[in-house]
C-alpha atoms as a PDB file:
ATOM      1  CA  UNK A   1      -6.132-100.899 -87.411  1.00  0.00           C
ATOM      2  CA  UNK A   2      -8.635 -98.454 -86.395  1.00  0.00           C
ATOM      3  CA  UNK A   3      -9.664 -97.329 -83.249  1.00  0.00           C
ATOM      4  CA  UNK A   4     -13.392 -95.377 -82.500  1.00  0.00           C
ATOM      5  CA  UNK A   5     -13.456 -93.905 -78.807  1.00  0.00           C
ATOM      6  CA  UNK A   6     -15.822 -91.138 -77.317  1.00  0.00           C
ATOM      7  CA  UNK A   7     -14.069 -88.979 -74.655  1.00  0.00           C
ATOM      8  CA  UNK A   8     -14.880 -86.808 -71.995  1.00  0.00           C
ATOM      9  CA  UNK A   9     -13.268 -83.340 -71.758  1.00  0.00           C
ATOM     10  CA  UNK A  10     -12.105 -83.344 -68.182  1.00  0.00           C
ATOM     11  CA  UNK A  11      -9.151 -80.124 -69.138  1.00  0.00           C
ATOM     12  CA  UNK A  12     -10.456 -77.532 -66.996  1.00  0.00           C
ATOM     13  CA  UNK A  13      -9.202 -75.374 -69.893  1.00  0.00           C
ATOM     14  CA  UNK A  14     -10.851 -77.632 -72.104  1.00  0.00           C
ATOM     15  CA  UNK A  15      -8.950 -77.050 -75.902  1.00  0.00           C
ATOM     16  CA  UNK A  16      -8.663 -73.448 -76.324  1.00  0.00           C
ATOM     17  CA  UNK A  17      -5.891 -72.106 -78.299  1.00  0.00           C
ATOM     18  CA  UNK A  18      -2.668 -73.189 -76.385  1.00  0.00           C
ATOM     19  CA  UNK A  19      -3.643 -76.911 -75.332  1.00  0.00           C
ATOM     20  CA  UNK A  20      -4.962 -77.398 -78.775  1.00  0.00           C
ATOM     21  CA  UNK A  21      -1.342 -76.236 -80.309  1.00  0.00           C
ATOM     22  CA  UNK A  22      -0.060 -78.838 -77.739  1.00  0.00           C
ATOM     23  CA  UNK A  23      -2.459 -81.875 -78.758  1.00  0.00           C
ATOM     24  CA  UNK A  24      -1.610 -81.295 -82.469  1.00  0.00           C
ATOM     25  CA  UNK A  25       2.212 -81.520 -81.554  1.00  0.00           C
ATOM     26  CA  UNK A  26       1.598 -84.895 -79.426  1.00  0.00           C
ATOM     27  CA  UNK A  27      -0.420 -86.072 -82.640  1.00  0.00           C
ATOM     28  CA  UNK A  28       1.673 -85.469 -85.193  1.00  0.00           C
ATOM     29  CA  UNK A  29       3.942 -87.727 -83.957  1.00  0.00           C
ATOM     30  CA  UNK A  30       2.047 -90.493 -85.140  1.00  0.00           C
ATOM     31  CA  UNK A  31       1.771 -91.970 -88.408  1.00  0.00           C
ATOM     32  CA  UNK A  32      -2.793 -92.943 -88.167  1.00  0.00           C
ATOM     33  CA  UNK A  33      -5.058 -90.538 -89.580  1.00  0.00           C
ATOM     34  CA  UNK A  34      -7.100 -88.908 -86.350  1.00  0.00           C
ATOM     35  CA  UNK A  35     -10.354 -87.324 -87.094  1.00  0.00           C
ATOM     36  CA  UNK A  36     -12.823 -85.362 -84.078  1.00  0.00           C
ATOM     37  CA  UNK A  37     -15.955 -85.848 -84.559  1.00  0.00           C
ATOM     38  CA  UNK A  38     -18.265 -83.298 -82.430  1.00  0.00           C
ATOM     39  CA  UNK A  39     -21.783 -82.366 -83.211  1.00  0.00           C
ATOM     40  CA  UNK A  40     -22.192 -83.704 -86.287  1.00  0.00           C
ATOM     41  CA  UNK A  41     -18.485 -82.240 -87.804  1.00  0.00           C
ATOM     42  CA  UNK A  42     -15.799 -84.398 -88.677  1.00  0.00           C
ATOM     43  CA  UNK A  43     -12.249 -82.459 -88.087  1.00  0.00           C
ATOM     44  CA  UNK A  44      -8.814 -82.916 -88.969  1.00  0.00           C
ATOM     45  CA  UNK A  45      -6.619 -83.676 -85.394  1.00  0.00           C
ATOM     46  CA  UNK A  46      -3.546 -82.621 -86.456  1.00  0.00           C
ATOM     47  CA  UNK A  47      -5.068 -79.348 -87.743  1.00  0.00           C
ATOM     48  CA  UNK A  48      -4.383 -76.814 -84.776  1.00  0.00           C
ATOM     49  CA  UNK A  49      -7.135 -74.194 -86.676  1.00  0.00           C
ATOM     50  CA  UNK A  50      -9.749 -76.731 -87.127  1.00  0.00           C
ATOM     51  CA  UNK A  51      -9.321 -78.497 -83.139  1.00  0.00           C
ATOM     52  CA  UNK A  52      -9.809 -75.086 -82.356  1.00  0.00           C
ATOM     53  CA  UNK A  53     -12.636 -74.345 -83.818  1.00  0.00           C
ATOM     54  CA  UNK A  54     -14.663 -77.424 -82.040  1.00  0.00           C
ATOM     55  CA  UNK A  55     -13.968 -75.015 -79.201  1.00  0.00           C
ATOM     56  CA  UNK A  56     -14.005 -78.018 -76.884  1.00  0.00           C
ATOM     57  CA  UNK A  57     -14.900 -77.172 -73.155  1.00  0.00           C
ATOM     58  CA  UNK A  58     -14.511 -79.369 -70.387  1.00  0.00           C
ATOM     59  CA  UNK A  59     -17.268 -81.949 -69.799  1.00  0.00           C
ATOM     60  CA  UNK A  60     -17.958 -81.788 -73.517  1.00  0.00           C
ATOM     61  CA  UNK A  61     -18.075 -85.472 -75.346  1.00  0.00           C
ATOM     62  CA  UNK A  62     -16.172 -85.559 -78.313  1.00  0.00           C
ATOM     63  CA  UNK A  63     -15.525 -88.848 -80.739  1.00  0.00           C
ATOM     64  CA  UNK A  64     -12.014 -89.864 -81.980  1.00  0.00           C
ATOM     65  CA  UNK A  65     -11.625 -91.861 -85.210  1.00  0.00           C
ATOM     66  CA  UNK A  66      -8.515 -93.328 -85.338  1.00  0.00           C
ATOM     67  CA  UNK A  67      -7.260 -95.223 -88.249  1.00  0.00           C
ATOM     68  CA  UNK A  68      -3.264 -96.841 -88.629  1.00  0.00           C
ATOM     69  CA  UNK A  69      -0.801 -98.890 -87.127  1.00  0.00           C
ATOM     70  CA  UNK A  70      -0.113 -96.998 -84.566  1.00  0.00           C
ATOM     71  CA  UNK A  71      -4.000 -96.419 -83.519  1.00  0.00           C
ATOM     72  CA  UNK A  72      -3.841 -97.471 -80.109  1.00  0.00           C
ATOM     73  CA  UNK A  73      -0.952 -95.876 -78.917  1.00  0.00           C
ATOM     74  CA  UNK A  74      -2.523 -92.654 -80.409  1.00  0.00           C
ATOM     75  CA  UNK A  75      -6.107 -93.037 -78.552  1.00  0.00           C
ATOM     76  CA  UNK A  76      -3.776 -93.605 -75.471  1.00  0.00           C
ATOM     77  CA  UNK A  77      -1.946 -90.280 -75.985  1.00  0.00           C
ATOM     78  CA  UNK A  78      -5.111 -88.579 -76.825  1.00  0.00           C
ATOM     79  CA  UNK A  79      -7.115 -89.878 -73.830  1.00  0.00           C
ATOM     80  CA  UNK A  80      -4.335 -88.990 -71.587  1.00  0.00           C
ATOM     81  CA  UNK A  81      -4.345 -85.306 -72.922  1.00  0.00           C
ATOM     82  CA  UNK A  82      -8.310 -85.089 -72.457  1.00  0.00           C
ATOM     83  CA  UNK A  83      -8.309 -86.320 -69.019  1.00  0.00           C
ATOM     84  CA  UNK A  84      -5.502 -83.721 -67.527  1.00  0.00           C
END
């Protein structure tokens, strides 16, 4: 299954270094390949170097690809972490 959202930023610390580190550890629980796709790059989301290098910043838009069986449950996780 694959799942295509675009997210909001609303992290007032937006992905910097630590929450980054913490995102990757949420997403490597999961089996689907995640990909961020910001401003024309496509990243790796359980890379913690190259999340931080979209140096995300709250009210930024940023696309998730999601592709696997456990898609949804990932976009979940992912929109939950965006949104706090």
């Amino acid at each position: 299954m694959k799942v295509e959202k675009d997210l909001i930023v609303n992290r007032a610390d937006g992905l910097h270094a630590r929450p980054a580190g913490n995102l990757v550890k949420q997403l490597k629980a999961y089996e689907s390949s995640i990909v961020f796709v910001y401003k024309d790059r496509h990243i790796d989301g359980k890379s913690i170097i190259q999340l931080m290098k979209l140096s995300l910043k709250q009210g930024e838009r940023v696309k998730v690809v999601i592709d696997g069986h456990d898609a949804q449950q990932a976009a979940a996780a992912i929109e939950r972490f965006l949104e706090h």
